[in-house]
PDB file of N, CA and C in Angstrom:
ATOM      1  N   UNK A   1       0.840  -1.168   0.000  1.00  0.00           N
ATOM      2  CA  UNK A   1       0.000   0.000   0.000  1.00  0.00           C
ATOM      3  C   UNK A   1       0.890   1.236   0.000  1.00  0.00           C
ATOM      4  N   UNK A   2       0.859   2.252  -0.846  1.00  0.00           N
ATOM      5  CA  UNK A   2       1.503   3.564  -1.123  1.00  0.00           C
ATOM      6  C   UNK A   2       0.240   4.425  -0.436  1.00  0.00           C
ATOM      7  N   UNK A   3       0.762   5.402   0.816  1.00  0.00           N
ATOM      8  CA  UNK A   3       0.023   6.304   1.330  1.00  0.00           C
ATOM      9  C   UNK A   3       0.730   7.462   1.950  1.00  0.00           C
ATOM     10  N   UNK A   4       0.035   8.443   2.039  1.00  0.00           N
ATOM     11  CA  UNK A   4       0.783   9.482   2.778  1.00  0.00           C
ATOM     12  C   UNK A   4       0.593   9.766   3.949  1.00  0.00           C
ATOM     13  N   UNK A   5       1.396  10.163   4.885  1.00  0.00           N
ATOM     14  CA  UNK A   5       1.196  11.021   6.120  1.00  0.00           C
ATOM     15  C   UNK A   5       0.753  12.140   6.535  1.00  0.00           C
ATOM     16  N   UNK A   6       0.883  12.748   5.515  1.00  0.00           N
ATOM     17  CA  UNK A   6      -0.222  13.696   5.538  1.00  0.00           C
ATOM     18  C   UNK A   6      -0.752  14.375   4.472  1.00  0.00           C
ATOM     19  N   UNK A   7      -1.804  15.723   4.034  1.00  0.00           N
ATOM     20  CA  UNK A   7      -2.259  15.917   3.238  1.00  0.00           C
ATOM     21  C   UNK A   7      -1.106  16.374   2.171  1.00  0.00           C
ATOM     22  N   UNK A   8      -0.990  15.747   0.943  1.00  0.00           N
ATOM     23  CA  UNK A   8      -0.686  16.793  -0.188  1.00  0.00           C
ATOM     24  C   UNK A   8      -1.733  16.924  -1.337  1.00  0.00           C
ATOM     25  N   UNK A   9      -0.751  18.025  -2.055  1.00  0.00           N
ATOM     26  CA  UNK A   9      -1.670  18.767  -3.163  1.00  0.00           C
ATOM     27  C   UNK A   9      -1.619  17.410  -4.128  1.00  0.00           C
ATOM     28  N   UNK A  10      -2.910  17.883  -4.606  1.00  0.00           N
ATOM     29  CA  UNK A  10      -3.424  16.750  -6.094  1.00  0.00           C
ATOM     30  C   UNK A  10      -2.297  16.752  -6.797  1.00  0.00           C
ATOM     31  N   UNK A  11      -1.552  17.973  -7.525  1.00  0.00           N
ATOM     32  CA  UNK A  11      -0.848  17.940  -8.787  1.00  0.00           C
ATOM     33  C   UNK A  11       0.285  16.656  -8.394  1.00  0.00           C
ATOM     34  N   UNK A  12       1.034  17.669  -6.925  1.00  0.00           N
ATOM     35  CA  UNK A  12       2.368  16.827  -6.497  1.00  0.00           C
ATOM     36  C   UNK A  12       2.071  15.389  -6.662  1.00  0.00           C
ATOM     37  N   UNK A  13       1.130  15.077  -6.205  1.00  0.00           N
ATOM     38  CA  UNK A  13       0.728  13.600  -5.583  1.00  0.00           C
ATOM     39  C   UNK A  13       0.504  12.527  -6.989  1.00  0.00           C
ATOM     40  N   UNK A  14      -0.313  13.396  -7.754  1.00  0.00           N
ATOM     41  CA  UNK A  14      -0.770  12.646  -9.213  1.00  0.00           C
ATOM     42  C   UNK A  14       0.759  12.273 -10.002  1.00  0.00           C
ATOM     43  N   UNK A  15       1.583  13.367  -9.702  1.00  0.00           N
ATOM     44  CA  UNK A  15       2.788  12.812 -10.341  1.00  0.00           C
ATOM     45  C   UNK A  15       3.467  12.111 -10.043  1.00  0.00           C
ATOM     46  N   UNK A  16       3.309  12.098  -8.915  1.00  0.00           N
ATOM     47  CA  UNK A  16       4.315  11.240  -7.579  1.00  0.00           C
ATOM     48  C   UNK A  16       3.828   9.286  -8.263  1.00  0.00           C
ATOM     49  N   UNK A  17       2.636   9.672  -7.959  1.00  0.00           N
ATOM     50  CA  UNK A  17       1.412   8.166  -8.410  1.00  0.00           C
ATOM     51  C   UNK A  17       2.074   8.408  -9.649  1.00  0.00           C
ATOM     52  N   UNK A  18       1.930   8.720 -10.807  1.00  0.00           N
ATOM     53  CA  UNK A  18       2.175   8.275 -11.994  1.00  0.00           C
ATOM     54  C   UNK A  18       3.509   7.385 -12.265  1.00  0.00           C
ATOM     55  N   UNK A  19       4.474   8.376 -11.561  1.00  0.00           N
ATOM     56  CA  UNK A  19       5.834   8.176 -11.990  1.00  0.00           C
ATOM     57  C   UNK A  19       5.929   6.982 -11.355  1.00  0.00           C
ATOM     58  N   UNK A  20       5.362   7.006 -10.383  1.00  0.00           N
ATOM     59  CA  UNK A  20       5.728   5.673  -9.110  1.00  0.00           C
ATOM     60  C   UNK A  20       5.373   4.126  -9.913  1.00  0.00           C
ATOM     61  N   UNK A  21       3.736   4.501 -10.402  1.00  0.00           N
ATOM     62  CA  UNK A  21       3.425   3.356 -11.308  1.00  0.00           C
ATOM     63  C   UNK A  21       3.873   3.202 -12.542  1.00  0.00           C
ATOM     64  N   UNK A  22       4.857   3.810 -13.112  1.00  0.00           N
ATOM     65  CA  UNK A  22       5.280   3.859 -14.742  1.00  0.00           C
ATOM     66  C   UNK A  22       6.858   2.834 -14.023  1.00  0.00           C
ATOM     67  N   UNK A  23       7.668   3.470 -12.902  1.00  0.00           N
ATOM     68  CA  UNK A  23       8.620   2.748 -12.654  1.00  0.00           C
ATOM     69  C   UNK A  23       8.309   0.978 -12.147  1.00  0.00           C
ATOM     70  N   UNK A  24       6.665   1.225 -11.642  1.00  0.00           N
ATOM     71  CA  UNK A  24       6.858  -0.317 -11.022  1.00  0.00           C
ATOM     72  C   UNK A  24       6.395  -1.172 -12.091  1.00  0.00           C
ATOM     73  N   UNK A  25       4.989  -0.476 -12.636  1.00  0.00           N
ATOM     74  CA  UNK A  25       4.282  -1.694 -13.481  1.00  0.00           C
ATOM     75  C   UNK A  25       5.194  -1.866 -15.275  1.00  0.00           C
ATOM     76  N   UNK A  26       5.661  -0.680 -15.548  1.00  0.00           N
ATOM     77  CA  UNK A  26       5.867  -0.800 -16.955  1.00  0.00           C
ATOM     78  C   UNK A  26       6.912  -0.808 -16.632  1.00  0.00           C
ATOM     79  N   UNK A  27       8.409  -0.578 -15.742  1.00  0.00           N
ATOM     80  CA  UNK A  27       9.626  -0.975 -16.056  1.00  0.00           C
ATOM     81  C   UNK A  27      10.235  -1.818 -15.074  1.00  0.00           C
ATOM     82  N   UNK A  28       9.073  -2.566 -14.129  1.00  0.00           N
ATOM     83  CA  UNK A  28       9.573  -3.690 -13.238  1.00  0.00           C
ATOM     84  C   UNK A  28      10.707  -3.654 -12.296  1.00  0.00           C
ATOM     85  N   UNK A  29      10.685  -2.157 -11.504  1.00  0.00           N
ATOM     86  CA  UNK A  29      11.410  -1.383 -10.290  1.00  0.00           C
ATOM     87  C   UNK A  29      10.374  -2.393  -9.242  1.00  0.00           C
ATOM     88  N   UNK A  30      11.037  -2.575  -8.188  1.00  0.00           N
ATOM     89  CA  UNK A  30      10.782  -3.302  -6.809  1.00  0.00           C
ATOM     90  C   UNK A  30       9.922  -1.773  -6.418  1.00  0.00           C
ATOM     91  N   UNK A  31       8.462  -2.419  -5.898  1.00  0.00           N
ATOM     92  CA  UNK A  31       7.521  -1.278  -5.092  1.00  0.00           C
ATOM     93  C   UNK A  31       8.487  -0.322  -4.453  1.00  0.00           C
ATOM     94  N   UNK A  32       8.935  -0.712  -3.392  1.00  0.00           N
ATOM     95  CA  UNK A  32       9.778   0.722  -2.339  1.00  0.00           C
ATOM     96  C   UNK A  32      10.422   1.407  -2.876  1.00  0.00           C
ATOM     97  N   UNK A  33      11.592   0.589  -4.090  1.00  0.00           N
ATOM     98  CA  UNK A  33      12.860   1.291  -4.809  1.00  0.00           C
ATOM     99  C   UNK A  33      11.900   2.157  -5.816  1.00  0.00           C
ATOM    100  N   UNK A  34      10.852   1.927  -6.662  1.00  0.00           N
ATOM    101  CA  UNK A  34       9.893   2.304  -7.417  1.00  0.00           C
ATOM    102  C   UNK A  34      10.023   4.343  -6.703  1.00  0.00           C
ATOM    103  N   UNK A  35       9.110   4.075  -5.435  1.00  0.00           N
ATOM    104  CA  UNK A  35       8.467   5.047  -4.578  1.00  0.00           C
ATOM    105  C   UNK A  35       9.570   6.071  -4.551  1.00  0.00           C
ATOM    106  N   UNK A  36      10.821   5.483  -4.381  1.00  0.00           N
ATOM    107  CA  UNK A  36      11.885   6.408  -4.089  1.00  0.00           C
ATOM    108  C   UNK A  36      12.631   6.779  -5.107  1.00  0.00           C
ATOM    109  N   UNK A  37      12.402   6.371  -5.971  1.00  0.00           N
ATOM    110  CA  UNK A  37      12.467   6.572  -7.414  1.00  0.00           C
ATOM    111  C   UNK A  37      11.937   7.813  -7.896  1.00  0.00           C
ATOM    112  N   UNK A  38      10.757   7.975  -7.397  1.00  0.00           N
ATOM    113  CA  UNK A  38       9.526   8.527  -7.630  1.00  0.00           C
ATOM    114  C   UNK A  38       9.619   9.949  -7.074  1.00  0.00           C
ATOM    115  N   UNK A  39      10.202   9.569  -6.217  1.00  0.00           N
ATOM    116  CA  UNK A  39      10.299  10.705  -4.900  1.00  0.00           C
ATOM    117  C   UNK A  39      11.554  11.858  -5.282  1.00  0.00           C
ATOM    118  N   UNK A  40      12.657  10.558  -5.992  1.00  0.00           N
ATOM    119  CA  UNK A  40      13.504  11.674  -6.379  1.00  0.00           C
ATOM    120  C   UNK A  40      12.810  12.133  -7.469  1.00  0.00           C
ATOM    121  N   UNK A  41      12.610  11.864  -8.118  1.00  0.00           N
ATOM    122  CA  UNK A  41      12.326  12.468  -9.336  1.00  0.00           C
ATOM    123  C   UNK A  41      11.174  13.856  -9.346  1.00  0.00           C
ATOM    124  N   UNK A  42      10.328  13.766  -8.452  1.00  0.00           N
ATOM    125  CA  UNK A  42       9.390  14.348  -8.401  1.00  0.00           C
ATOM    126  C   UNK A  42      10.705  15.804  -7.481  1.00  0.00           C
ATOM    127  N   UNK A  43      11.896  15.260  -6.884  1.00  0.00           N
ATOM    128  CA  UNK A  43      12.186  15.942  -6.292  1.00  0.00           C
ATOM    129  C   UNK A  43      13.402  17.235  -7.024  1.00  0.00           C
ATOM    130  N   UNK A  44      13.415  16.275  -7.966  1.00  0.00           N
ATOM    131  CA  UNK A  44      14.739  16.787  -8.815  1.00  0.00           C
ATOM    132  C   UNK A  44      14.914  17.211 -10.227  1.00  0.00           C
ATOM    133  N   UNK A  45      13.314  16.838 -10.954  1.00  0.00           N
ATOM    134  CA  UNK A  45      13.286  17.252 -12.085  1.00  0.00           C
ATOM    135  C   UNK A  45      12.653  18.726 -12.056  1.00  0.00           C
ATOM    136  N   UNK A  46      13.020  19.572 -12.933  1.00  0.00           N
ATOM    137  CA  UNK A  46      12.263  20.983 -13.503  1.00  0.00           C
ATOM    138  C   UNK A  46      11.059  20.799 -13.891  1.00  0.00           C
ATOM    139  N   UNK A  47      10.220  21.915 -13.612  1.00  0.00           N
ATOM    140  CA  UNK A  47       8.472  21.893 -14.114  1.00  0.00           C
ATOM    141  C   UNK A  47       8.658  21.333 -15.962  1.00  0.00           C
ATOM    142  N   UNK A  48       9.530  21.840 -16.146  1.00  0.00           N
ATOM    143  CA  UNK A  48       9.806  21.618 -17.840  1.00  0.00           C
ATOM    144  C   UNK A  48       9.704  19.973 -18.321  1.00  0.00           C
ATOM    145  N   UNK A  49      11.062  19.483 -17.471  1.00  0.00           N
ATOM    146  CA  UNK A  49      11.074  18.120 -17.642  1.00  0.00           C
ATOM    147  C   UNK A  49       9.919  17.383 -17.018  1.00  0.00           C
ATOM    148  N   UNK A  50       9.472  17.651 -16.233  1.00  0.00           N
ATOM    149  CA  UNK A  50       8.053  16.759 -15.749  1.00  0.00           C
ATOM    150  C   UNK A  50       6.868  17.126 -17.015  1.00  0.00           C
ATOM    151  N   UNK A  51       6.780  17.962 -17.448  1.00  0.00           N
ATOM    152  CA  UNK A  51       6.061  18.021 -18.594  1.00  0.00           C
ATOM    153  C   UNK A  51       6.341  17.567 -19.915  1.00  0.00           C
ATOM    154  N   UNK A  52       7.624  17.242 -20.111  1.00  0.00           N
ATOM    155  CA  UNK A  52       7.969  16.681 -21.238  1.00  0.00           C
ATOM    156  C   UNK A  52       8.055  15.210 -21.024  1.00  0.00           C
ATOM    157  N   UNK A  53       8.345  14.766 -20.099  1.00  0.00           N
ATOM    158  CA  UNK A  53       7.419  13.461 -19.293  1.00  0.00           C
ATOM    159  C   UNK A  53       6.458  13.167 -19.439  1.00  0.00           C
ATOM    160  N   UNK A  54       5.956  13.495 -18.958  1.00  0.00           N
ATOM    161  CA  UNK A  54       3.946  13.675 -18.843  1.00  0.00           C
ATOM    162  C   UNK A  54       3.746  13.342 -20.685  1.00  0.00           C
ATOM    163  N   UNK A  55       4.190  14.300 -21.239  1.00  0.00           N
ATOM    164  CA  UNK A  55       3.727  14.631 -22.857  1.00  0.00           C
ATOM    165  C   UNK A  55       4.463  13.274 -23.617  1.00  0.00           C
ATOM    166  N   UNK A  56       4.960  12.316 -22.745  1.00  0.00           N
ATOM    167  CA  UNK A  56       5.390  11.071 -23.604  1.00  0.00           C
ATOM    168  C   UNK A  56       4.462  10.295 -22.643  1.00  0.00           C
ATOM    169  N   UNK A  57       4.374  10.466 -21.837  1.00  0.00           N
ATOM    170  CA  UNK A  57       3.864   9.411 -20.316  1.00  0.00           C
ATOM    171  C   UNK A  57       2.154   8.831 -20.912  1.00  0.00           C
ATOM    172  N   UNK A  58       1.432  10.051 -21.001  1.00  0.00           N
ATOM    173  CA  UNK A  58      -0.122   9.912 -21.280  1.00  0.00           C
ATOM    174  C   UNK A  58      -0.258   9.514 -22.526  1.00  0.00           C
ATOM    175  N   UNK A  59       0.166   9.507 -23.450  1.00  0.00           N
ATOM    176  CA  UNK A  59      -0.502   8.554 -24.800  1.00  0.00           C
ATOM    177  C   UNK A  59       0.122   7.236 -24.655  1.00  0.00           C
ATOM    178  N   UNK A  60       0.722   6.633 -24.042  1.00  0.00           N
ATOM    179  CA  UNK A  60       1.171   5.327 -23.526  1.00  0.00           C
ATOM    180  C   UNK A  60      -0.150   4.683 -22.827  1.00  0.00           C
ATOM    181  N   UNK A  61      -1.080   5.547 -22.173  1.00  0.00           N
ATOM    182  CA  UNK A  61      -1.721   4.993 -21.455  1.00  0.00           C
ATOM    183  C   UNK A  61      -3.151   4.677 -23.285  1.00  0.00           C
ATOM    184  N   UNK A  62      -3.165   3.085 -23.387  1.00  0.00           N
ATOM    185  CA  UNK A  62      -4.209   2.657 -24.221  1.00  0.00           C
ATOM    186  C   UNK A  62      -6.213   2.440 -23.878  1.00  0.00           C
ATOM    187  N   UNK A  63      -6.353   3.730 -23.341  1.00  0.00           N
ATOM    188  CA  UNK A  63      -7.882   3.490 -22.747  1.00  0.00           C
ATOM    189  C   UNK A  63      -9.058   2.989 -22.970  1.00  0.00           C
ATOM    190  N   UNK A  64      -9.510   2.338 -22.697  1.00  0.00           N
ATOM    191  CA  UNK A  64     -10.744   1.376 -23.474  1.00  0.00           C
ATOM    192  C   UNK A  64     -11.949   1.577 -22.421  1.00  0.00           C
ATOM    193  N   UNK A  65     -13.394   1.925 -22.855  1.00  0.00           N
ATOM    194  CA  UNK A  65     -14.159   1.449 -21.726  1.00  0.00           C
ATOM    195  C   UNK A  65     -14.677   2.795 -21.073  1.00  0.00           C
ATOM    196  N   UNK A  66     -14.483   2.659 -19.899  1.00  0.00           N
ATOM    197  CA  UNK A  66     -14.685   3.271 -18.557  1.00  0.00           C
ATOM    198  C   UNK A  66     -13.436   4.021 -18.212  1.00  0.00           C
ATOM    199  N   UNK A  67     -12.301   3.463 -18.795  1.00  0.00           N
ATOM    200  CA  UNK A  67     -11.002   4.144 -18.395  1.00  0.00           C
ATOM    201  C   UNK A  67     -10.369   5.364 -19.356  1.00  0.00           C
ATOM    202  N   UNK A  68     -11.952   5.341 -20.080  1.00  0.00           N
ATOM    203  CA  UNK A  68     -11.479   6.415 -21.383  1.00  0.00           C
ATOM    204  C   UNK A  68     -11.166   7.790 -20.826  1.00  0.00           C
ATOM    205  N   UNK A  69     -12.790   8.412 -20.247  1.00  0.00           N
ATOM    206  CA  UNK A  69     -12.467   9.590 -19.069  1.00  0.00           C
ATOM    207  C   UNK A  69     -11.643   9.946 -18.436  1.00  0.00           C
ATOM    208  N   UNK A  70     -11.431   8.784 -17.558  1.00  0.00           N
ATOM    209  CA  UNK A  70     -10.237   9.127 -16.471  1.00  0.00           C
ATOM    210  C   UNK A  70      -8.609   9.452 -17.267  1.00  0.00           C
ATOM    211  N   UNK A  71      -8.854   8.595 -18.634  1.00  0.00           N
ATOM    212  CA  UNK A  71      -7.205   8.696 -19.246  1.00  0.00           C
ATOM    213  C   UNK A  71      -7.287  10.366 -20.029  1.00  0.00           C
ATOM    214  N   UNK A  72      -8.670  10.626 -20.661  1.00  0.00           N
ATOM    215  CA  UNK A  72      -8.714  12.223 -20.799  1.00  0.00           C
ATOM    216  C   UNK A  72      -8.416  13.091 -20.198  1.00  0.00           C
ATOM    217  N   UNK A  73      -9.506  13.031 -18.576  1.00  0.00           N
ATOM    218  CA  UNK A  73      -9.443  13.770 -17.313  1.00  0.00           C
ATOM    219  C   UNK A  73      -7.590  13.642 -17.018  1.00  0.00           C
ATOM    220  N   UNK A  74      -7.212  12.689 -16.917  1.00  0.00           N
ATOM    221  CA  UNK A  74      -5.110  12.770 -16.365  1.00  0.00           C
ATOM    222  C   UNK A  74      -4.220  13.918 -17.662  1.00  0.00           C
ATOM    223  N   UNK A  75      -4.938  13.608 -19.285  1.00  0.00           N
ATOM    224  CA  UNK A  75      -4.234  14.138 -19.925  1.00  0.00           C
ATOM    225  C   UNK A  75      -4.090  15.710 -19.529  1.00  0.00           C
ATOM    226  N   UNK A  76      -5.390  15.762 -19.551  1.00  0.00           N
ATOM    227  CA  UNK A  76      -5.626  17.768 -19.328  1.00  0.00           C
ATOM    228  C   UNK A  76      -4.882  17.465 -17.997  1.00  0.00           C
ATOM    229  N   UNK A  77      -5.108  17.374 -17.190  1.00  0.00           N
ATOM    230  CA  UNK A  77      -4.255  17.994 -15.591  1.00  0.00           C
ATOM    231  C   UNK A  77      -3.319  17.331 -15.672  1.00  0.00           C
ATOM    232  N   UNK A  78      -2.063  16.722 -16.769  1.00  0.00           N
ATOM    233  CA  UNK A  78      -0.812  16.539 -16.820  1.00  0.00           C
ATOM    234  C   UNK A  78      -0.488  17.613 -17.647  1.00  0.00           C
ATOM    235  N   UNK A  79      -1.102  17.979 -18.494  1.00  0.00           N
ATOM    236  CA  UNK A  79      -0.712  19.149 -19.884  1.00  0.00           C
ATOM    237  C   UNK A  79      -0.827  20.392 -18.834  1.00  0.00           C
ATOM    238  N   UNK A  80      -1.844  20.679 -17.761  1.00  0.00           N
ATOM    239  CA  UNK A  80      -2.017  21.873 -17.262  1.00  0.00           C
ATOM    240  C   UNK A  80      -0.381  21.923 -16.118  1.00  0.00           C
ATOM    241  N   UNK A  81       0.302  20.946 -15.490  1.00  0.00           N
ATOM    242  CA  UNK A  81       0.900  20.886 -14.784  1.00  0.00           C
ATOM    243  C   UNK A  81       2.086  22.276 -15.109  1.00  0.00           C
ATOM    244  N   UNK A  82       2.462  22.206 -16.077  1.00  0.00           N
ATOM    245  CA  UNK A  82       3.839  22.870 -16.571  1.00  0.00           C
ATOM    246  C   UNK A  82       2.946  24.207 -16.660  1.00  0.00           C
ATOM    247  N   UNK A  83       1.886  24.820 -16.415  1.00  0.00           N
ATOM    248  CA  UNK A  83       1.726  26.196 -16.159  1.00  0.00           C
ATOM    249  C   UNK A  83       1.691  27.215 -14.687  1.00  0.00           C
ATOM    250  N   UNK A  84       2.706  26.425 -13.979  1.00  0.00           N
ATOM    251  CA  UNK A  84       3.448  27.111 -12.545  1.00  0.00           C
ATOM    252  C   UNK A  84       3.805  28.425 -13.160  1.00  0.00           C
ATOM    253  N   UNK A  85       3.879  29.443 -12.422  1.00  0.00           N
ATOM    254  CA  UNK A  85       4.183  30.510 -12.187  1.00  0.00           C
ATOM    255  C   UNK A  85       5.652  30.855 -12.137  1.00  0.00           C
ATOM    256  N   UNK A  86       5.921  29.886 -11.264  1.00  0.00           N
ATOM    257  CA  UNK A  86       7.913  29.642 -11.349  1.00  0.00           C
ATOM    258  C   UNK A  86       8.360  29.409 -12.646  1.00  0.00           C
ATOM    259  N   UNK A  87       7.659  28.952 -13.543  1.00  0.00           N
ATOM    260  CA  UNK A  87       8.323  28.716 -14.870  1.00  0.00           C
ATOM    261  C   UNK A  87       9.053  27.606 -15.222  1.00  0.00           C
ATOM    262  N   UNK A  88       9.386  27.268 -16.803  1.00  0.00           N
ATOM    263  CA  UNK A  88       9.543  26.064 -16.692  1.00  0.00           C
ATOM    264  C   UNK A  88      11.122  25.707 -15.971  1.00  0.00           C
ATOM    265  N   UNK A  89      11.863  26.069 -15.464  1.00  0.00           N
ATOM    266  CA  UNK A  89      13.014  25.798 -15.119  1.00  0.00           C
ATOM    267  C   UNK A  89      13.450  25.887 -13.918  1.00  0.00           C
ATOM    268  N   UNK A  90      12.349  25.832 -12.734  1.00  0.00           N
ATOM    269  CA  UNK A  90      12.166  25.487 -11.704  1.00  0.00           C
ATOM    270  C   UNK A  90      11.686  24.426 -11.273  1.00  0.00           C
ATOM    271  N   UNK A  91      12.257  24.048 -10.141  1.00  0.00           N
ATOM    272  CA  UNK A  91      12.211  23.246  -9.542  1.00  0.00           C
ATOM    273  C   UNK A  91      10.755  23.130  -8.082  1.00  0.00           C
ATOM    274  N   UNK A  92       9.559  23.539  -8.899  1.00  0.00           N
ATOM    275  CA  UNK A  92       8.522  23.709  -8.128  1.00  0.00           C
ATOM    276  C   UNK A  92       8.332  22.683  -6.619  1.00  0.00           C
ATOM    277  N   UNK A  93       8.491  21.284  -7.224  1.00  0.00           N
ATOM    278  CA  UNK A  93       8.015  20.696  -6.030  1.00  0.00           C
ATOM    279  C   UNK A  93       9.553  20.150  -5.647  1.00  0.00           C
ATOM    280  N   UNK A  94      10.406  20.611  -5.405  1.00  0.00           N
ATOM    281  CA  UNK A  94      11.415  20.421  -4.555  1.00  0.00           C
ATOM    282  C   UNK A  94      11.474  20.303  -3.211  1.00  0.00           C
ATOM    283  N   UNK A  95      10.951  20.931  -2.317  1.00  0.00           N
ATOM    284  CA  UNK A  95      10.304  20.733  -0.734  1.00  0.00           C
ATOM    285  C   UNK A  95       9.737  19.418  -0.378  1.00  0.00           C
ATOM    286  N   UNK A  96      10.728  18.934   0.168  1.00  0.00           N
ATOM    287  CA  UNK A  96       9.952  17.767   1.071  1.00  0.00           C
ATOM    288  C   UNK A  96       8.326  17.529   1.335  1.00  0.00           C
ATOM    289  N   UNK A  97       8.013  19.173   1.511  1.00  0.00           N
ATOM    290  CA  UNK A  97       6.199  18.874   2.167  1.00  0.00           C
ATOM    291  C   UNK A  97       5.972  17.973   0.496  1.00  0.00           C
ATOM    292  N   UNK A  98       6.339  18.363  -0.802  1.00  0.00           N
ATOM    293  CA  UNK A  98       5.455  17.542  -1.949  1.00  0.00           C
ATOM    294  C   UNK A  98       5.806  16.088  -2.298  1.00  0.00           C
ATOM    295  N   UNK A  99       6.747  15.831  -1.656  1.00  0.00           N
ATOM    296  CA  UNK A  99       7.023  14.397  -1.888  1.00  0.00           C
ATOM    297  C   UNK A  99       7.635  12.938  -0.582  1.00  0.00           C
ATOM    298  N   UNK A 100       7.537  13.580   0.523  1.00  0.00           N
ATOM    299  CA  UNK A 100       7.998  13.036   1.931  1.00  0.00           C
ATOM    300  C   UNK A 100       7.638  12.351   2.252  1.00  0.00           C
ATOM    301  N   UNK A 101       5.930  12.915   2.137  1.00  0.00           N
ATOM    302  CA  UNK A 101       4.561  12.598   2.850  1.00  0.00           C
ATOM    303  C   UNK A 101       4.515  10.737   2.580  1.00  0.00           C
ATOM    304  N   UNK A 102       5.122  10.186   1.393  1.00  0.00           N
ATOM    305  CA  UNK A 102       4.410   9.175   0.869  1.00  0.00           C
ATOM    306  C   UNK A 102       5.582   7.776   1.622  1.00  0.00           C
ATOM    307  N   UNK A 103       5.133   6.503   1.779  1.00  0.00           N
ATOM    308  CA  UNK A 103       5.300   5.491   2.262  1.00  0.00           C
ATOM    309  C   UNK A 103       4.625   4.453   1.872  1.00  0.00           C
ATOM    310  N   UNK A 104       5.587   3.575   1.676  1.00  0.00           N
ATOM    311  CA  UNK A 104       4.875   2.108   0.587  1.00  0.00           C
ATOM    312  C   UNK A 104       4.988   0.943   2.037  1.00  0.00           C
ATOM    313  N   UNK A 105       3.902   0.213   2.410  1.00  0.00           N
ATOM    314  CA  UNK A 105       4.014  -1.102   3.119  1.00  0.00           C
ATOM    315  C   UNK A 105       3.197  -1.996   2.629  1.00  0.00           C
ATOM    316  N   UNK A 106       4.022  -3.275   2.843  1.00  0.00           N
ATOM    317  CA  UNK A 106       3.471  -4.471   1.954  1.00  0.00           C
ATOM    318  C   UNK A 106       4.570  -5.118   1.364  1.00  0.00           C
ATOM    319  N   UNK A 107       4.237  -5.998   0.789  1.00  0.00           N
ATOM    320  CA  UNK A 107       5.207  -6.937   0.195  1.00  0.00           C
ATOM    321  C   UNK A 107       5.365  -7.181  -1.272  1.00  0.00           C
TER     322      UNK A 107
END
Protein backbone atom coordinates (compact mmCIF):
# COMPACT_ATOMS: atom_id res chain seq x y z
CA UNK A 1 0.00 0.00 0.00
CA UNK A 2 1.50 3.56 -1.12
CA UNK A 3 0.02 6.30 1.33
CA UNK A 4 0.78 9.48 2.78
CA UNK A 5 1.20 11.02 6.12
CA UNK A 6 -0.22 13.70 5.54
CA UNK A 7 -2.26 15.92 3.24
CA UNK A 8 -0.69 16.79 -0.19
CA UNK A 9 -1.67 18.77 -3.16
CA UNK A 10 -3.42 16.75 -6.09
CA UNK A 11 -0.85 17.94 -8.79
CA UNK A 12 2.37 16.83 -6.50
CA UNK A 13 0.73 13.60 -5.58
CA UNK A 14 -0.77 12.65 -9.21
CA UNK A 15 2.79 12.81 -10.34
CA UNK A 16 4.32 11.24 -7.58
CA UNK A 17 1.41 8.17 -8.41
CA UNK A 18 2.18 8.27 -11.99
CA UNK A 19 5.83 8.18 -11.99
CA UNK A 20 5.73 5.67 -9.11
CA UNK A 21 3.42 3.36 -11.31
CA UNK A 22 5.28 3.86 -14.74
CA UNK A 23 8.62 2.75 -12.65
CA UNK A 24 6.86 -0.32 -11.02
CA UNK A 25 4.28 -1.69 -13.48
CA UNK A 26 5.87 -0.80 -16.96
CA UNK A 27 9.63 -0.98 -16.06
CA UNK A 28 9.57 -3.69 -13.24
CA UNK A 29 11.41 -1.38 -10.29
CA UNK A 30 10.78 -3.30 -6.81
CA UNK A 31 7.52 -1.28 -5.09
CA UNK A 32 9.78 0.72 -2.34
CA UNK A 33 12.86 1.29 -4.81
CA UNK A 34 9.89 2.30 -7.42
CA UNK A 35 8.47 5.05 -4.58
CA UNK A 36 11.89 6.41 -4.09
CA UNK A 37 12.47 6.57 -7.41
CA UNK A 38 9.53 8.53 -7.63
CA UNK A 39 10.30 10.70 -4.90
CA UNK A 40 13.50 11.67 -6.38
CA UNK A 41 12.33 12.47 -9.34
CA UNK A 42 9.39 14.35 -8.40
CA UNK A 43 12.19 15.94 -6.29
CA UNK A 44 14.74 16.79 -8.82
CA UNK A 45 13.29 17.25 -12.09
CA UNK A 46 12.26 20.98 -13.50
CA UNK A 47 8.47 21.89 -14.11
CA UNK A 48 9.81 21.62 -17.84
CA UNK A 49 11.07 18.12 -17.64
CA UNK A 50 8.05 16.76 -15.75
CA UNK A 51 6.06 18.02 -18.59
CA UNK A 52 7.97 16.68 -21.24
CA UNK A 53 7.42 13.46 -19.29
CA UNK A 54 3.95 13.68 -18.84
CA UNK A 55 3.73 14.63 -22.86
CA UNK A 56 5.39 11.07 -23.60
CA UNK A 57 3.86 9.41 -20.32
CA UNK A 58 -0.12 9.91 -21.28
CA UNK A 59 -0.50 8.55 -24.80
CA UNK A 60 1.17 5.33 -23.53
CA UNK A 61 -1.72 4.99 -21.46
CA UNK A 62 -4.21 2.66 -24.22
CA UNK A 63 -7.88 3.49 -22.75
CA UNK A 64 -10.74 1.38 -23.47
CA UNK A 65 -14.16 1.45 -21.73
CA UNK A 66 -14.69 3.27 -18.56
CA UNK A 67 -11.00 4.14 -18.39
CA UNK A 68 -11.48 6.42 -21.38
CA UNK A 69 -12.47 9.59 -19.07
CA UNK A 70 -10.24 9.13 -16.47
CA UNK A 71 -7.20 8.70 -19.25
CA UNK A 72 -8.71 12.22 -20.80
CA UNK A 73 -9.44 13.77 -17.31
CA UNK A 74 -5.11 12.77 -16.37
CA UNK A 75 -4.23 14.14 -19.92
CA UNK A 76 -5.63 17.77 -19.33
CA UNK A 77 -4.26 17.99 -15.59
CA UNK A 78 -0.81 16.54 -16.82
CA UNK A 79 -0.71 19.15 -19.88
CA UNK A 80 -2.02 21.87 -17.26
CA UNK A 81 0.90 20.89 -14.78
CA UNK A 82 3.84 22.87 -16.57
CA UNK A 83 1.73 26.20 -16.16
CA UNK A 84 3.45 27.11 -12.54
CA UNK A 85 4.18 30.51 -12.19
CA UNK A 86 7.91 29.64 -11.35
CA UNK A 87 8.32 28.72 -14.87
CA UNK A 88 9.54 26.06 -16.69
CA UNK A 89 13.01 25.80 -15.12
CA UNK A 90 12.17 25.49 -11.70
CA UNK A 91 12.21 23.25 -9.54
CA UNK A 92 8.52 23.71 -8.13
CA UNK A 93 8.01 20.70 -6.03
CA UNK A 94 11.41 20.42 -4.55
CA UNK A 95 10.30 20.73 -0.73
CA UNK A 96 9.95 17.77 1.07
CA UNK A 97 6.20 18.87 2.17
CA UNK A 98 5.46 17.54 -1.95
CA UNK A 99 7.02 14.40 -1.89
CA UNK A 100 8.00 13.04 1.93
CA UNK A 101 4.56 12.60 2.85
CA UNK A 102 4.41 9.17 0.87
CA UNK A 103 5.30 5.49 2.26
CA UNK A 104 4.87 2.11 0.59
CA UNK A 105 4.01 -1.10 3.12
CA UNK A 106 3.47 -4.47 1.95
CA UNK A 107 5.21 -6.94 0.20
Amino acid sequence: VAASLWSVADVSTAMLMARFYDLWREEGVEPVQALRLAQQWVRDTTNREKADYFDTYVPKWQPTGATKMAAGVAADFFNQMELHDDGPDAHTFAHPFWWAAFTFTGV
